[in-house]
N, C-alpha and C. Protein backbone atom coordinates (compact mmCIF):
# COMPACT_ATOMS: atom_id res chain seq x y z
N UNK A 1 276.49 -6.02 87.11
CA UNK A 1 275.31 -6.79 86.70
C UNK A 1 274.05 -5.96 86.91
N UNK A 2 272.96 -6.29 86.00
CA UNK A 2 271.74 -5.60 86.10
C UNK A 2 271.13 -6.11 87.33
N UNK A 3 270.49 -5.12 87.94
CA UNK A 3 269.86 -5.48 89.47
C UNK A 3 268.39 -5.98 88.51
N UNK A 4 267.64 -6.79 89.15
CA UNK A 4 266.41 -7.92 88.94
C UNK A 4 265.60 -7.33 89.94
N UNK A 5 264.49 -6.70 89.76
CA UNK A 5 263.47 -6.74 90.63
C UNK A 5 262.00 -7.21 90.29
N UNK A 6 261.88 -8.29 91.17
CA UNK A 6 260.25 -9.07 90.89
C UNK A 6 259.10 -8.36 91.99
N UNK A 7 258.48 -7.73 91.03
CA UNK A 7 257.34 -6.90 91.95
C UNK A 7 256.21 -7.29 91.94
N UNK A 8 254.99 -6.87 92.48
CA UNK A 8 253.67 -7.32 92.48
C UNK A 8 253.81 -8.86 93.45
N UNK A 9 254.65 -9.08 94.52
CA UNK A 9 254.60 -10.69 95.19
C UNK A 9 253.42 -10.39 95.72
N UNK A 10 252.65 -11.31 95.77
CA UNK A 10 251.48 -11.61 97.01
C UNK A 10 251.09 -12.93 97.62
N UNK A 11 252.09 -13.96 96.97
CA UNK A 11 252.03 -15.22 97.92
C UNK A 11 253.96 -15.52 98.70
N UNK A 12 253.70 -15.91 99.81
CA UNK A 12 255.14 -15.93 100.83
C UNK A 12 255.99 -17.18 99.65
N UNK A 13 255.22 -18.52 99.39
CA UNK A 13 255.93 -19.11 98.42
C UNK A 13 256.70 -18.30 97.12
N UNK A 14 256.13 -17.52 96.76
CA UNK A 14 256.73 -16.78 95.37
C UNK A 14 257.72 -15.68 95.83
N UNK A 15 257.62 -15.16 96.84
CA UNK A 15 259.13 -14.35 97.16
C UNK A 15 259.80 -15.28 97.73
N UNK A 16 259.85 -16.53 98.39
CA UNK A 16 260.74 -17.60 98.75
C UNK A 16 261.62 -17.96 97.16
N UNK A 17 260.76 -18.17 96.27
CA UNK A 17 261.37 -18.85 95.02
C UNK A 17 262.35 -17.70 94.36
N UNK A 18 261.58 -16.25 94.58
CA UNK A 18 262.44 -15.22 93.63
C UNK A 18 263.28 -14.91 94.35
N UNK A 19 263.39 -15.25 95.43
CA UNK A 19 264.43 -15.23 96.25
C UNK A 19 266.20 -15.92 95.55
N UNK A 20 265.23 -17.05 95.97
CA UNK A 20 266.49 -18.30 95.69
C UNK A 20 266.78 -18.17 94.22
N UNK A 21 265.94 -17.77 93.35
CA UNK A 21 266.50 -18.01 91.92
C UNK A 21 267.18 -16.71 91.56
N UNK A 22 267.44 -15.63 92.70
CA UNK A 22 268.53 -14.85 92.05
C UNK A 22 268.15 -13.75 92.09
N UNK A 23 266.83 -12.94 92.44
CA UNK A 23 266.04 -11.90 91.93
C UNK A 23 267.06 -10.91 93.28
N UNK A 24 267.24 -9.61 92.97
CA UNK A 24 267.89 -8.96 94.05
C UNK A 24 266.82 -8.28 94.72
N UNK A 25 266.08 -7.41 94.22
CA UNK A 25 265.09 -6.78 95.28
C UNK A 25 263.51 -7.70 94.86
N UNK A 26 262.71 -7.54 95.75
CA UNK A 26 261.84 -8.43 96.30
C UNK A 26 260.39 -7.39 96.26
N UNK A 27 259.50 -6.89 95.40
CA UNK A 27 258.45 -6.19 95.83
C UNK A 27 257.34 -6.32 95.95
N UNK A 28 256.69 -5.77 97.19
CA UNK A 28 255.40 -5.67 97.25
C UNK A 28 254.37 -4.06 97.11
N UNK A 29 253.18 -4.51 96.66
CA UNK A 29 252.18 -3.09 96.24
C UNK A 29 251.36 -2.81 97.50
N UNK A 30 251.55 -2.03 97.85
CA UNK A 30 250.95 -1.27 99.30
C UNK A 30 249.87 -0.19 98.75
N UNK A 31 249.78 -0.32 97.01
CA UNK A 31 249.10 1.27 96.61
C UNK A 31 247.46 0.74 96.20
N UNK A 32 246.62 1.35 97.20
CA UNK A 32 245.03 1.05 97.31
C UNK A 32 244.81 0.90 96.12
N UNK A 33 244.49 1.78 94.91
CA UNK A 33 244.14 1.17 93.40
C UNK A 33 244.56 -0.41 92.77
N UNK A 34 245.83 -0.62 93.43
CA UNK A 34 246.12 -1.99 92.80
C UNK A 34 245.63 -3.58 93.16
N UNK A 35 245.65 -4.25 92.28
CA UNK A 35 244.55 -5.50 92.44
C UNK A 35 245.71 -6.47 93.18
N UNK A 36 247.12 -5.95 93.27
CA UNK A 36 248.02 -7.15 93.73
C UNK A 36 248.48 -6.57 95.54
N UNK A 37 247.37 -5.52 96.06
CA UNK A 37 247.61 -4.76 96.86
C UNK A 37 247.77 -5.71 98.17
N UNK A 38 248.63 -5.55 99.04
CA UNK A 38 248.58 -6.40 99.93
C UNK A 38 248.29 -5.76 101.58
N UNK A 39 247.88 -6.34 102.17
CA UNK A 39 247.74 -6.03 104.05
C UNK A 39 248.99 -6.59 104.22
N UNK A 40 248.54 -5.81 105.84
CA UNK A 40 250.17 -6.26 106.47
C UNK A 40 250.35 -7.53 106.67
N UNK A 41 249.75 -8.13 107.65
CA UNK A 41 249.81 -9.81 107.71
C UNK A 41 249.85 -10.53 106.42
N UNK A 42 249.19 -10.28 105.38
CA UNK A 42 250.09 -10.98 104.11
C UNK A 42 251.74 -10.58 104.00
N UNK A 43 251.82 -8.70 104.19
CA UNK A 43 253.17 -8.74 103.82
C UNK A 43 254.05 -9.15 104.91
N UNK A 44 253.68 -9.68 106.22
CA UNK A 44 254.54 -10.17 107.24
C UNK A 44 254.86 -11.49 106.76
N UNK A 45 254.27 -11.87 106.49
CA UNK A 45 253.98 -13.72 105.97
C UNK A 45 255.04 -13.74 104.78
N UNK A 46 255.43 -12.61 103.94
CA UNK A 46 256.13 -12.72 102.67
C UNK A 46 257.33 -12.05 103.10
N UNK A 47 257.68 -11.26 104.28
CA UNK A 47 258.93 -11.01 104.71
C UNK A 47 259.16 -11.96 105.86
N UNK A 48 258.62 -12.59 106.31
CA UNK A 48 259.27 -14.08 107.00
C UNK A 48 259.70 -15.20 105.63
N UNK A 49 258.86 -15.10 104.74
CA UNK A 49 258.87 -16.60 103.78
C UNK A 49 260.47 -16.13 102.92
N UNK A 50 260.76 -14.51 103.14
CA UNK A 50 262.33 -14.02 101.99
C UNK A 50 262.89 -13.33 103.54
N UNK A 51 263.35 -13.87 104.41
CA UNK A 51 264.33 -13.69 105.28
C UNK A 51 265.44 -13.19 104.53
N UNK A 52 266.10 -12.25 104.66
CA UNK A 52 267.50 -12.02 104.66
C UNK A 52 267.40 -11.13 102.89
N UNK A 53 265.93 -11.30 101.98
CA UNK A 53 266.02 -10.61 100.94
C UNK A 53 265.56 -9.20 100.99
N UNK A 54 266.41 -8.23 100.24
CA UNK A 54 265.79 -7.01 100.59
C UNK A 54 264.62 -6.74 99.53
N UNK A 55 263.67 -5.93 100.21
CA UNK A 55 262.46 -6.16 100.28
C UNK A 55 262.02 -4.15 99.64
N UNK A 56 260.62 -4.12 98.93
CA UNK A 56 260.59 -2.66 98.03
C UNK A 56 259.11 -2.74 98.45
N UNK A 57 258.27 -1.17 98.82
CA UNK A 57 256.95 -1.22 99.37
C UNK A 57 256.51 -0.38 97.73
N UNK A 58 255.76 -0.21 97.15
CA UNK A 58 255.26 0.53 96.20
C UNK A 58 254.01 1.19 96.51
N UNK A 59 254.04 2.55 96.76
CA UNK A 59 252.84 2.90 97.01
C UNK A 59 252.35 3.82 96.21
N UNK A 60 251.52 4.73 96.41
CA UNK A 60 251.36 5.75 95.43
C UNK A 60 250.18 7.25 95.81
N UNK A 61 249.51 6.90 96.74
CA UNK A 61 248.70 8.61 97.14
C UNK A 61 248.68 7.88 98.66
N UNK A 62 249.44 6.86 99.45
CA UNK A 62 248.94 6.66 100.79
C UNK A 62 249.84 8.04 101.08
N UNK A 63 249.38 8.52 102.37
CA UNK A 63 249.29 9.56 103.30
C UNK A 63 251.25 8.88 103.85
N UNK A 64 252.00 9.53 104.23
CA UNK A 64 253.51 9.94 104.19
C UNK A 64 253.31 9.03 105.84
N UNK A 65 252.35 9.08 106.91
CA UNK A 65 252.39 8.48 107.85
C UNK A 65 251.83 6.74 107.81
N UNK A 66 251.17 6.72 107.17
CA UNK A 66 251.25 5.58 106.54
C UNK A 66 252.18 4.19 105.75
N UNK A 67 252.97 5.20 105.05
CA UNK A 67 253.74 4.45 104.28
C UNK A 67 255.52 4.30 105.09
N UNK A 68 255.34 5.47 106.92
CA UNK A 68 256.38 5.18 107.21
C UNK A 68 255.99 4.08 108.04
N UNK A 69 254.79 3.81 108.76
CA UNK A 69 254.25 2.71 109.36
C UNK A 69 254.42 1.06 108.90
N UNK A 70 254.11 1.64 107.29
CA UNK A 70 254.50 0.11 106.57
C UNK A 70 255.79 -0.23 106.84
N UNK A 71 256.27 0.55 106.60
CA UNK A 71 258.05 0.41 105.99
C UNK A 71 258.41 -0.55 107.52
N UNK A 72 258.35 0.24 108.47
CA UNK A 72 258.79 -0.51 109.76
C UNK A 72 258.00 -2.30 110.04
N UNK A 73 256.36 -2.09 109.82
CA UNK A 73 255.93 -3.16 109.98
C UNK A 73 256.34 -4.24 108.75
N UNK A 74 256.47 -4.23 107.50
CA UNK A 74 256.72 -4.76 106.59
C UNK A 74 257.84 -5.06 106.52
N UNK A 75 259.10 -4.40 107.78
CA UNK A 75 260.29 -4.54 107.05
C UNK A 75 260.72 -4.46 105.98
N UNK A 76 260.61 -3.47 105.34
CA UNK A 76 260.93 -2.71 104.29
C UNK A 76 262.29 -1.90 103.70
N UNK A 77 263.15 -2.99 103.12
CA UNK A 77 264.56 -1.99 102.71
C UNK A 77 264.43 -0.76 101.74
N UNK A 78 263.51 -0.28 100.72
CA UNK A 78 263.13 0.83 100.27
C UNK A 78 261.46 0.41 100.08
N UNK A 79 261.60 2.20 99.59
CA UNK A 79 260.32 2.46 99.07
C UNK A 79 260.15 2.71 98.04
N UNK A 80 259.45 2.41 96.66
CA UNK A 80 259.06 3.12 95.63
C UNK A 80 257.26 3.78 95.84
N UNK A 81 257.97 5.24 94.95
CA UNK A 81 256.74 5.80 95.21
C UNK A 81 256.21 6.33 93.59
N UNK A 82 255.03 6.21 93.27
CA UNK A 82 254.72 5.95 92.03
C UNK A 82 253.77 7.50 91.72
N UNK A 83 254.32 8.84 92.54
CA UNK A 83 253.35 9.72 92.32
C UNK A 83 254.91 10.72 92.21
N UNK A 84 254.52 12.03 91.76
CA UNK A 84 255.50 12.45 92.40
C UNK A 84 256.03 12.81 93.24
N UNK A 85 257.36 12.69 93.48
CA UNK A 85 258.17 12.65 94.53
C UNK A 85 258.99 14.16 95.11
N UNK A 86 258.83 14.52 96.67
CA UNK A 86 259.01 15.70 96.90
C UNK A 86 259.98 15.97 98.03
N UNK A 87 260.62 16.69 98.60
CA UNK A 87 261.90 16.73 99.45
C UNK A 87 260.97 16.26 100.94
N UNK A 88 260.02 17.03 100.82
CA UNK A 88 259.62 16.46 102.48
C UNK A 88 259.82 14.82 102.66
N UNK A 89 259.43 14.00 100.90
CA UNK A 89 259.03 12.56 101.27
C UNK A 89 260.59 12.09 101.48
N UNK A 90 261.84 12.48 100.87
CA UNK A 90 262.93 11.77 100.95
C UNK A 90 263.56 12.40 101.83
N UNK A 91 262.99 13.08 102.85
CA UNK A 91 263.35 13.25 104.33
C UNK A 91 262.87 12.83 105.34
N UNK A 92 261.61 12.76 105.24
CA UNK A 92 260.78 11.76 106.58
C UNK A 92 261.05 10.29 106.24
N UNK A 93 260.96 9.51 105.26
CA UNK A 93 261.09 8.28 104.98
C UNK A 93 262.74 7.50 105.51
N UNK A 94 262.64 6.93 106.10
CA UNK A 94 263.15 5.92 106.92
C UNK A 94 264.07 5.52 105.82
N UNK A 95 263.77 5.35 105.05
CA UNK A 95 264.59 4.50 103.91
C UNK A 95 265.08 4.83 103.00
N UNK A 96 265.64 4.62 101.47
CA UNK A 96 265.91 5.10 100.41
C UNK A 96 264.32 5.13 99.60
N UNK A 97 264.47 6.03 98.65
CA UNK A 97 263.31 6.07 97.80
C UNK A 97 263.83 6.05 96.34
N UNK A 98 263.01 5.02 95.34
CA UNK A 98 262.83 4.76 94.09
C UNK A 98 262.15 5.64 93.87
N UNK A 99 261.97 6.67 92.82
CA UNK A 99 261.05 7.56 92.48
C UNK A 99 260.53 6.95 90.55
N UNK A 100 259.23 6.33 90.79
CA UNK A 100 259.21 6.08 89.40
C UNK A 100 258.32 7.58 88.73
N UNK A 101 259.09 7.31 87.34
CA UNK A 101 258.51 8.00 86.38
C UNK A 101 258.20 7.91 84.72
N UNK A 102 257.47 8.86 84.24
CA UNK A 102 256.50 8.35 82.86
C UNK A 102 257.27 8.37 81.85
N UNK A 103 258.09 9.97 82.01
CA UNK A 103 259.29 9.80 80.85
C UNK A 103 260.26 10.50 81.16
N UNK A 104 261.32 9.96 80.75
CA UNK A 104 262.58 10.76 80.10
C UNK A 104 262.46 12.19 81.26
N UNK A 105 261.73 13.28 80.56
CA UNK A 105 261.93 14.23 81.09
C UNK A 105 261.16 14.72 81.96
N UNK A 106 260.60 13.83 83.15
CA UNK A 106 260.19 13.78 84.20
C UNK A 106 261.38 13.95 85.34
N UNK A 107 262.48 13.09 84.90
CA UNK A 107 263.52 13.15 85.83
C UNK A 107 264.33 14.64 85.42
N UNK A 108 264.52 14.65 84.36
CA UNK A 108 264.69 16.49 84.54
C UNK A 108 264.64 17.34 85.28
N UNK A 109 263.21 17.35 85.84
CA UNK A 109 262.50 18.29 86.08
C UNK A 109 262.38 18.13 87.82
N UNK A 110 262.67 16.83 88.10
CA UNK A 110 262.58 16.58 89.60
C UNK A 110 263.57 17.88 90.10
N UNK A 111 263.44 18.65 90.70
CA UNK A 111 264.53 19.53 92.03
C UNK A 111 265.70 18.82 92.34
N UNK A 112 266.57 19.23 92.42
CA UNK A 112 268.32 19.04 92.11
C UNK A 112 268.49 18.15 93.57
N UNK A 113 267.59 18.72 94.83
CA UNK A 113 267.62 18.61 96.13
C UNK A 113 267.21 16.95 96.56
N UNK A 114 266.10 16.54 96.00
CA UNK A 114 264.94 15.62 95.61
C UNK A 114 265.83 14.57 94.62
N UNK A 115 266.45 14.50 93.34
CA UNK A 115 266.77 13.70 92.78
C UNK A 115 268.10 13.19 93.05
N UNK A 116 268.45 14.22 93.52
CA UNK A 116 269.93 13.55 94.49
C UNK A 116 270.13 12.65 95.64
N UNK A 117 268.92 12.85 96.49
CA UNK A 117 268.62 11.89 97.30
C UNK A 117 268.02 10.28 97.57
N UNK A 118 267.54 10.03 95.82
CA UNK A 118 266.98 9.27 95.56
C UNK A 118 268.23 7.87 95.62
N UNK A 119 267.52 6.52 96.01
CA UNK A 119 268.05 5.46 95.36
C UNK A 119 267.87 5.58 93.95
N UNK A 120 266.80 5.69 93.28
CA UNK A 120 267.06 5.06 91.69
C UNK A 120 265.75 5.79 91.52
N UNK A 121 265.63 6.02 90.21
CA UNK A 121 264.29 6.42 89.41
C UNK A 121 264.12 5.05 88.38
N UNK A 122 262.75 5.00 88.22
CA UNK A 122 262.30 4.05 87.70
C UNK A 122 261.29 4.69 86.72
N UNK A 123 262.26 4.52 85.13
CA UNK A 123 260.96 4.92 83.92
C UNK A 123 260.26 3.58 83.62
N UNK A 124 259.03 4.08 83.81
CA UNK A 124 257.55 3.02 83.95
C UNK A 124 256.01 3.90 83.64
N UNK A 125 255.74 3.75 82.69
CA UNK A 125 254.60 4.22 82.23
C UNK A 125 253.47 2.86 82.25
N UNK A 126 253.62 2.06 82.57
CA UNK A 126 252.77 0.97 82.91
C UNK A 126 252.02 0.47 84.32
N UNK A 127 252.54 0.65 85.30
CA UNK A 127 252.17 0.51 86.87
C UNK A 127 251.62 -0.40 86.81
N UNK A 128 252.19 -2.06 86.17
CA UNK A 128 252.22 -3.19 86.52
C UNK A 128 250.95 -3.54 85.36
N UNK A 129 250.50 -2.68 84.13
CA UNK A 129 249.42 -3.12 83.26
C UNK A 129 249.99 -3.82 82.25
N UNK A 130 251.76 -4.32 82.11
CA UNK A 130 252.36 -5.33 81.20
C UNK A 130 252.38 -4.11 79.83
N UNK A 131 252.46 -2.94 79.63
CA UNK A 131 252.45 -1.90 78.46
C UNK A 131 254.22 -1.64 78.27
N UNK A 132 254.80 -1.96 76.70
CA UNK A 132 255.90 -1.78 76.77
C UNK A 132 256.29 -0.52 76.07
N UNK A 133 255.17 0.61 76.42
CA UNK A 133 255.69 1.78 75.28
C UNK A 133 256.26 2.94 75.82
N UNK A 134 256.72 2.77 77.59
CA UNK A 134 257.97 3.59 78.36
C UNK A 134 258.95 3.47 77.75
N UNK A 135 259.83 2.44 77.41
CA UNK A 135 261.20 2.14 76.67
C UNK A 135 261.03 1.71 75.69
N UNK A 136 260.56 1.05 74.73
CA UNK A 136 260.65 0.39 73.78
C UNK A 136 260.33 0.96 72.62
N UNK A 137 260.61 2.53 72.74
CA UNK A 137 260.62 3.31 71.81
C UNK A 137 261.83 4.58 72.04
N UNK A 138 262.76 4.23 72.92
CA UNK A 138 263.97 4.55 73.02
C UNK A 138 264.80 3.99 72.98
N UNK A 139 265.77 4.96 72.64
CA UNK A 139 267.84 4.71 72.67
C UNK A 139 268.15 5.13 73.45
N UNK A 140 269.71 4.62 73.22
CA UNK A 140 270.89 5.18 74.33
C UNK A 140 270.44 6.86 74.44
N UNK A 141 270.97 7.88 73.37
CA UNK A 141 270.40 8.69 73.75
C UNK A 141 269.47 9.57 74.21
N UNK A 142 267.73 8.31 74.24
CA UNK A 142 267.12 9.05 75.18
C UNK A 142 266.89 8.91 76.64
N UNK A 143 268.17 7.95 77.06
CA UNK A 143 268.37 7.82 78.60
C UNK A 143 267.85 8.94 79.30
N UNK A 144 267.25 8.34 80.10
CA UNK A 144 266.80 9.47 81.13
C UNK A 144 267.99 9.63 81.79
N UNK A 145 267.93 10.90 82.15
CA UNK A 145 269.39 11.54 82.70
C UNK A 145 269.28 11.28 84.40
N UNK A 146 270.01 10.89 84.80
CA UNK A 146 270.15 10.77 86.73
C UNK A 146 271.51 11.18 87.06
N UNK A 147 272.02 11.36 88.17
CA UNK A 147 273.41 11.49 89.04
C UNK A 147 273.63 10.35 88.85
N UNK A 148 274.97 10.55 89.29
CA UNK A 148 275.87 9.17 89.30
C UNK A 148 275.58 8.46 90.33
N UNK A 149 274.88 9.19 91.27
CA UNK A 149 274.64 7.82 92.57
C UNK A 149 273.39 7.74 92.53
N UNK A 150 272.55 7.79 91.53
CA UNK A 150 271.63 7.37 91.40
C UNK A 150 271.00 6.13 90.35
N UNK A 151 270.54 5.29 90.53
CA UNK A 151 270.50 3.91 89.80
C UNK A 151 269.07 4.69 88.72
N UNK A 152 269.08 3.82 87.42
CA UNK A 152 268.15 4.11 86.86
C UNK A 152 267.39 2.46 86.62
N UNK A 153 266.16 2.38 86.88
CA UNK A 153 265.11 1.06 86.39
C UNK A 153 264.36 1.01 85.00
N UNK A 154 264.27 0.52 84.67
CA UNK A 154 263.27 0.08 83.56
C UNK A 154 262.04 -0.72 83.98
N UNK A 155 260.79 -0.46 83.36
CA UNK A 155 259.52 -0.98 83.96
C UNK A 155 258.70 -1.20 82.42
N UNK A 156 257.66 -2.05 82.51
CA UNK A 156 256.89 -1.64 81.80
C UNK A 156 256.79 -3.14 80.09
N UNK A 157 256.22 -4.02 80.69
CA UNK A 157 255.61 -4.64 79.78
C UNK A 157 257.19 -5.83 79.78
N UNK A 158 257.96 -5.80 80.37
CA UNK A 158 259.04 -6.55 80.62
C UNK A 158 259.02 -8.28 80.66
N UNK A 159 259.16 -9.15 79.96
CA UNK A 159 259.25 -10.50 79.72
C UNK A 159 260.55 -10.90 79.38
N UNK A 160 260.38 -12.41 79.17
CA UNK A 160 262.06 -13.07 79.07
C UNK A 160 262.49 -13.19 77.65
N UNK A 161 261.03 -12.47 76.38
CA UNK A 161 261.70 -12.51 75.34
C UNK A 161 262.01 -10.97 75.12
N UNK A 162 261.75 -10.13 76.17
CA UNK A 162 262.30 -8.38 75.26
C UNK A 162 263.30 -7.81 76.23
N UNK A 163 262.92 -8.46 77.80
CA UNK A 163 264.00 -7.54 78.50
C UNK A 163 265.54 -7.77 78.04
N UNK A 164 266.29 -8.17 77.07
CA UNK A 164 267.11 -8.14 76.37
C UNK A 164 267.82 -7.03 75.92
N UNK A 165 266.40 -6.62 75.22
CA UNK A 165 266.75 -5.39 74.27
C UNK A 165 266.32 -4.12 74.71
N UNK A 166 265.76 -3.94 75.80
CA UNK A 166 265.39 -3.15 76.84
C UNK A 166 266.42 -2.79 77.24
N UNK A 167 268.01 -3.76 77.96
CA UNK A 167 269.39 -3.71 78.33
C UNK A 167 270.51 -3.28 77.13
N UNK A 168 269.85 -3.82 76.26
CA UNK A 168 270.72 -3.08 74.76
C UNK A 168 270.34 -1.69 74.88
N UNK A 169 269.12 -1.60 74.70
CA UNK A 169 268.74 -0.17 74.06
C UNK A 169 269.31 1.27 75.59
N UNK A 170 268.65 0.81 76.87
CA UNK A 170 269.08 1.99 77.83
C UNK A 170 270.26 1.56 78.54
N UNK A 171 270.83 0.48 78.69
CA UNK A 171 272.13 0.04 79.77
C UNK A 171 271.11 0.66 80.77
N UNK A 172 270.41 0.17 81.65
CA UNK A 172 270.04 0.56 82.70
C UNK A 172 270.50 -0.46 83.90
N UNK A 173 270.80 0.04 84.57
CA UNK A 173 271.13 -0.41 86.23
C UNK A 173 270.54 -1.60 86.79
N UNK A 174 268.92 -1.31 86.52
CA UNK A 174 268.20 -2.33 86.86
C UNK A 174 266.87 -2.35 85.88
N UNK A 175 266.15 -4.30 86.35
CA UNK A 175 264.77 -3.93 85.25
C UNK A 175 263.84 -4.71 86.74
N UNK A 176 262.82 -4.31 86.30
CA UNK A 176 261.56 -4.62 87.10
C UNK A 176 260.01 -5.20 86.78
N UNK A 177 260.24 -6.31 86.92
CA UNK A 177 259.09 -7.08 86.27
C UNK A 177 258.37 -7.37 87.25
N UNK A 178 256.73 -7.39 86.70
CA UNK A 178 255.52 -8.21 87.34
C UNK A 178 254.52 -9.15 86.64
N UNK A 179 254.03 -8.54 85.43
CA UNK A 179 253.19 -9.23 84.91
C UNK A 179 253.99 -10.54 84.03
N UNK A 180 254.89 -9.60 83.65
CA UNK A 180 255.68 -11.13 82.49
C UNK A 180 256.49 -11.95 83.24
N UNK A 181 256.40 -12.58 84.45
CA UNK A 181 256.88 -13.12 85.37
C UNK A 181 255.74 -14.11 85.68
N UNK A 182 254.20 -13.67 85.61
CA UNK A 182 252.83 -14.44 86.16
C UNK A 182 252.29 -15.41 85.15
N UNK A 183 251.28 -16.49 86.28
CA UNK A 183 250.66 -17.10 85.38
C UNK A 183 249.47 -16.54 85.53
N UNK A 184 249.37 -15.72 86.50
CA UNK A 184 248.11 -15.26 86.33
C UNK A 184 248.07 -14.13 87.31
N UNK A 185 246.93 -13.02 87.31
CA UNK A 185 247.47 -11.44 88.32
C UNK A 185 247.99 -12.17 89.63
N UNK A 186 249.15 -11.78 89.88
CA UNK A 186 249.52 -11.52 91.46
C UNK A 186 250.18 -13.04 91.32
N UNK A 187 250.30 -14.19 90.81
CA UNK A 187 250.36 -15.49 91.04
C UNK A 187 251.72 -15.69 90.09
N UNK A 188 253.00 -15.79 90.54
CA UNK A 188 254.34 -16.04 89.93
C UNK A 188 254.46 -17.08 89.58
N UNK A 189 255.27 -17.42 88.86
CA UNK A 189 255.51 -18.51 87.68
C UNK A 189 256.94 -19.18 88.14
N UNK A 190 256.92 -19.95 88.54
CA UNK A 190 259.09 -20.17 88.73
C UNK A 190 259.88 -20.42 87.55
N UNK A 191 258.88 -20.93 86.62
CA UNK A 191 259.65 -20.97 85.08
C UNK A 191 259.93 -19.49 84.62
N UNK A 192 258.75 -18.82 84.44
CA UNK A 192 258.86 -17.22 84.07
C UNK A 192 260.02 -16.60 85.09
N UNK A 193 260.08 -17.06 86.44
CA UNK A 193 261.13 -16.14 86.54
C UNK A 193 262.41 -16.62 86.37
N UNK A 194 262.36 -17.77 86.36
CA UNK A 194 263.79 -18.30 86.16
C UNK A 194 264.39 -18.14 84.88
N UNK A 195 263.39 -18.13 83.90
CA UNK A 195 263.99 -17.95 82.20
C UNK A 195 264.32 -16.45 82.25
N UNK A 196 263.44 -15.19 82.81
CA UNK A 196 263.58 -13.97 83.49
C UNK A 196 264.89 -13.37 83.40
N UNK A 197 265.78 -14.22 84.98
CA UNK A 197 266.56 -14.10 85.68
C UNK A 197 267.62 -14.61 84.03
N UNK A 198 267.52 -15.69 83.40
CA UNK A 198 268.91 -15.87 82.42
C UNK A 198 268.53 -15.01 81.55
N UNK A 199 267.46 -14.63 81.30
CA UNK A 199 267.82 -13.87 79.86
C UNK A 199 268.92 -12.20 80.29
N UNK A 200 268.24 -11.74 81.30
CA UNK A 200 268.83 -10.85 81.83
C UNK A 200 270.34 -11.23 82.41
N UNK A 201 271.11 -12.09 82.90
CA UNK A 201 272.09 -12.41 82.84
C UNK A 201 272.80 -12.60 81.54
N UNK A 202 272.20 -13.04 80.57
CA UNK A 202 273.24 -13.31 79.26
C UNK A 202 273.09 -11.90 78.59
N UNK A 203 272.23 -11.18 78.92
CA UNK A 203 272.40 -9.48 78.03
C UNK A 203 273.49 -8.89 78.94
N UNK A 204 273.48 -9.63 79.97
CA UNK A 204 274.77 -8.98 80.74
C UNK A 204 276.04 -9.23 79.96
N UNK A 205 275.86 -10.68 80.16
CA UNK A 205 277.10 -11.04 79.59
C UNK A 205 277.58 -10.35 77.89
N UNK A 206 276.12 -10.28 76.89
CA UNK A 206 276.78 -9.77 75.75
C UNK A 206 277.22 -8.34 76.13
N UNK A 207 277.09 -7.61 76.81
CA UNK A 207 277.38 -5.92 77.07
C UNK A 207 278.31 -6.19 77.44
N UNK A 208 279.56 -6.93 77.57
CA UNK A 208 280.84 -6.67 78.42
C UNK A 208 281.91 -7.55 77.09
């Protein structure tokens, strides 16, 4: 099954709900530019309110001591990091790392050392601005290429009427939504994610 990740949470009620309705990873934005950016005591409040869900920090130029600080205080099962990604970071980091990227042949180009170590790369040319023109101008064959133990994500302008064909077009591992999930920045929808969560289950089901 496609892994579900609901990112951008910033109220404890809305990772409680994406919790229960199925979502597998759980994220919050730790990266200063972003408007859905959260402090710690919010993100303590949203890893008490999703007990037992594993939980994704997204950051993007914080300082490497920083983001291992979060990880521990936030309780943090990975990290995505939205800059590029380098052997020192997937050695000091506590955790697995998502390495997102713009295109295709970004993951190429990552060091053999570096992309092997990764949980998953995530093609996302949007960084939560709802833009669907990362994937939605590819095929199967322009899968971004990863290892086998590496998961690949989809990002980028993702709702309950296209992530469908997003799963047709790359078979990717997992998809990752924020904006087409909201009723408004940062503020989740339980309808949006719940229609979300089936549409992405029944593209499961037609792929098999």
């Amino acid at each position: 099954m496609t892994t579900i990740k609901i990112c951008g949470l910033t109220r404890p009620e809305d990772a409680a709900a994406a919790a229960e309705l199925g979502a597998d990873l759980l994220g919050m934005v730790f990266a200063a530019a972003s408007p859905r950016r959260l402090d710690l005591a919010r993100a303590a409040a949203i890893a008490r309110a999703s007990e037992g869900a594993v939980r994704v920090g997204v950051f993007k130029h914080e300082p490497l001591a920083e983001v291992v600080a979060t990880v521990e205080r936030a309780r943090l099962s990975f990290v995505q990091l939205q800059r590029p990604v380098s052997e020192q970071d997937v050695r000091a980091l506590p955790v697995p790392v998502i390495a997102a990227i713009r295109r295709g042949a970004d993951a190429a180009a990552m060091p053999g050392e570096v992309l092997s170590r990764l949980r998953a790369v995530l093609l996302d040319d949007s960084e939560g601005a709802g833009r669907r023109s990362g994937w939605a101008s590819l095929g199967l064959a322009e899968r971004p290429q990863v290892p086998a133990n590496v998961a690949l994500f989809v990002a980028g302008g993702l709702d309950e009427t296209c992530v469908g064909d997003a799963i047709r077009r790359l078979r990717p591992d997992g998809v990752d939504v924020a904006t087409g999930v909201e009723s408004s920045l940062g503020i989740k929808d339980r309808g949006r994610m719940e229609r979300f969560i089936a549409a992405v289950r029944e593209a499961d089901r037609a792929a098999h």
